[in-house]
Protein backbone atom coordinates (compact mmCIF):
# COMPACT_ATOMS: atom_id res chain seq x y z
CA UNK A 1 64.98 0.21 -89.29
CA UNK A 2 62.78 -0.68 -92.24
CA UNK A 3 59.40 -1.69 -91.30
CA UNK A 4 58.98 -4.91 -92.96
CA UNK A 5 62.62 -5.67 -91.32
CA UNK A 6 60.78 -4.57 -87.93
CA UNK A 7 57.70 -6.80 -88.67
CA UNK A 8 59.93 -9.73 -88.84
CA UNK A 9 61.08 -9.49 -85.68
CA UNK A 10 58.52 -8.57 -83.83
CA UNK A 11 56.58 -11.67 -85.21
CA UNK A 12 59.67 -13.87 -84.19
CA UNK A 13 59.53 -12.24 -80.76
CA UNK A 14 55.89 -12.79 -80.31
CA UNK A 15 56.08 -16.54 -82.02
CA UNK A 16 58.21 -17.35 -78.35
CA UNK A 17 56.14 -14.92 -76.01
CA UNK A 18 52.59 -15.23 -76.15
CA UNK A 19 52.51 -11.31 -75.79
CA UNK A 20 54.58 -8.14 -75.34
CA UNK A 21 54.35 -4.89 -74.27
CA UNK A 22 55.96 -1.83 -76.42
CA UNK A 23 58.13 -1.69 -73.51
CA UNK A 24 59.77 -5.22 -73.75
CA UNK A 25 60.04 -5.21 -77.27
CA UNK A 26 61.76 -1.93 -77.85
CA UNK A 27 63.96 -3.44 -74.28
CA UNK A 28 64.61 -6.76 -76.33
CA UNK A 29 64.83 -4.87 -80.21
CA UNK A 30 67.06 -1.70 -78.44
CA UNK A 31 65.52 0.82 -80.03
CA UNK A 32 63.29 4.22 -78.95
CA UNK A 33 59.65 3.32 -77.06
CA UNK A 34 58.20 5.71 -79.16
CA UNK A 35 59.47 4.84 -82.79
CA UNK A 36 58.64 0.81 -81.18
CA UNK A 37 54.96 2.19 -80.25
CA UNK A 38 54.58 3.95 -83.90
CA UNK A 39 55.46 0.64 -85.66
CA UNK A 40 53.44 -1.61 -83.70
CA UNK A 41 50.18 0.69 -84.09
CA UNK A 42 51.08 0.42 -87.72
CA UNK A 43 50.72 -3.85 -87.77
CA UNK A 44 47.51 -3.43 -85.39
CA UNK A 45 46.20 -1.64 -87.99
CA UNK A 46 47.84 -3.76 -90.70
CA UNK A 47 45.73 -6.73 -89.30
CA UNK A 48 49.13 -8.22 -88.22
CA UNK A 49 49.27 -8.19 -84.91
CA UNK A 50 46.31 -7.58 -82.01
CA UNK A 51 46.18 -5.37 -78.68
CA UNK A 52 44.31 -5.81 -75.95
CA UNK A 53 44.99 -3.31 -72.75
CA UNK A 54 46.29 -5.14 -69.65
CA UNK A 55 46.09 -2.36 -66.58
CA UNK A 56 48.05 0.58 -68.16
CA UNK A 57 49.71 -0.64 -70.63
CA UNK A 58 49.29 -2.54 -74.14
CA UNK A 59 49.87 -6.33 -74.58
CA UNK A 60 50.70 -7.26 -78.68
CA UNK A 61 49.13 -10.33 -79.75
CA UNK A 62 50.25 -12.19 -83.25
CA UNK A 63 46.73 -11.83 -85.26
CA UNK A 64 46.06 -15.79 -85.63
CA UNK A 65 42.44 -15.13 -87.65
CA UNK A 66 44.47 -14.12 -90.30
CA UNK A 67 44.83 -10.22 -92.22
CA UNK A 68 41.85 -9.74 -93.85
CA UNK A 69 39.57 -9.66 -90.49
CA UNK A 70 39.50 -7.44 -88.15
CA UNK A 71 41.79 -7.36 -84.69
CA UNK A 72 40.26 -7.22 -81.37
CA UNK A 73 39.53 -4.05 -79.85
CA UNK A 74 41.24 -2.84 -76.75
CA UNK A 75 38.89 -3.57 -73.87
């Protein structure tokens, strides 16, 4: 899947859920965890999304302060 096609959706999923794991979103996109994990790290870093760690896993966050600042670190 292209990324750009991949953005897309995962901003449509996250415009209905305040946030997702990698988990649901490769459940709800059927595709691998791990290709789903690579892309998302790619928009964190993109300024497109944000991550904060909830227990042991990572909740994805649309980035609402817009691209060109910088996401919220993982706490």
């Amino acid at each position: 899947m292209p990324q750009k096609i991949f953005g897309i959706l995962v901003k449509h999923l996250l415009t209905k859920d305040r946030f997702l794991t990698h988990v649901d979103i490769s459940k709800k996109l059927k595709r691998d965890k791990a290709k789903v994990s690579g892309y998302l790290e790619a928009m964190v870093d993109y300024g497109d999304l944000c991550v904060r760690k909830i227990g042991n896993s990572k909740a994805y966050f649309l980035n609402d302060r817009g691209k060109n600042e910088k996401p919220i670190s993982p706490k």
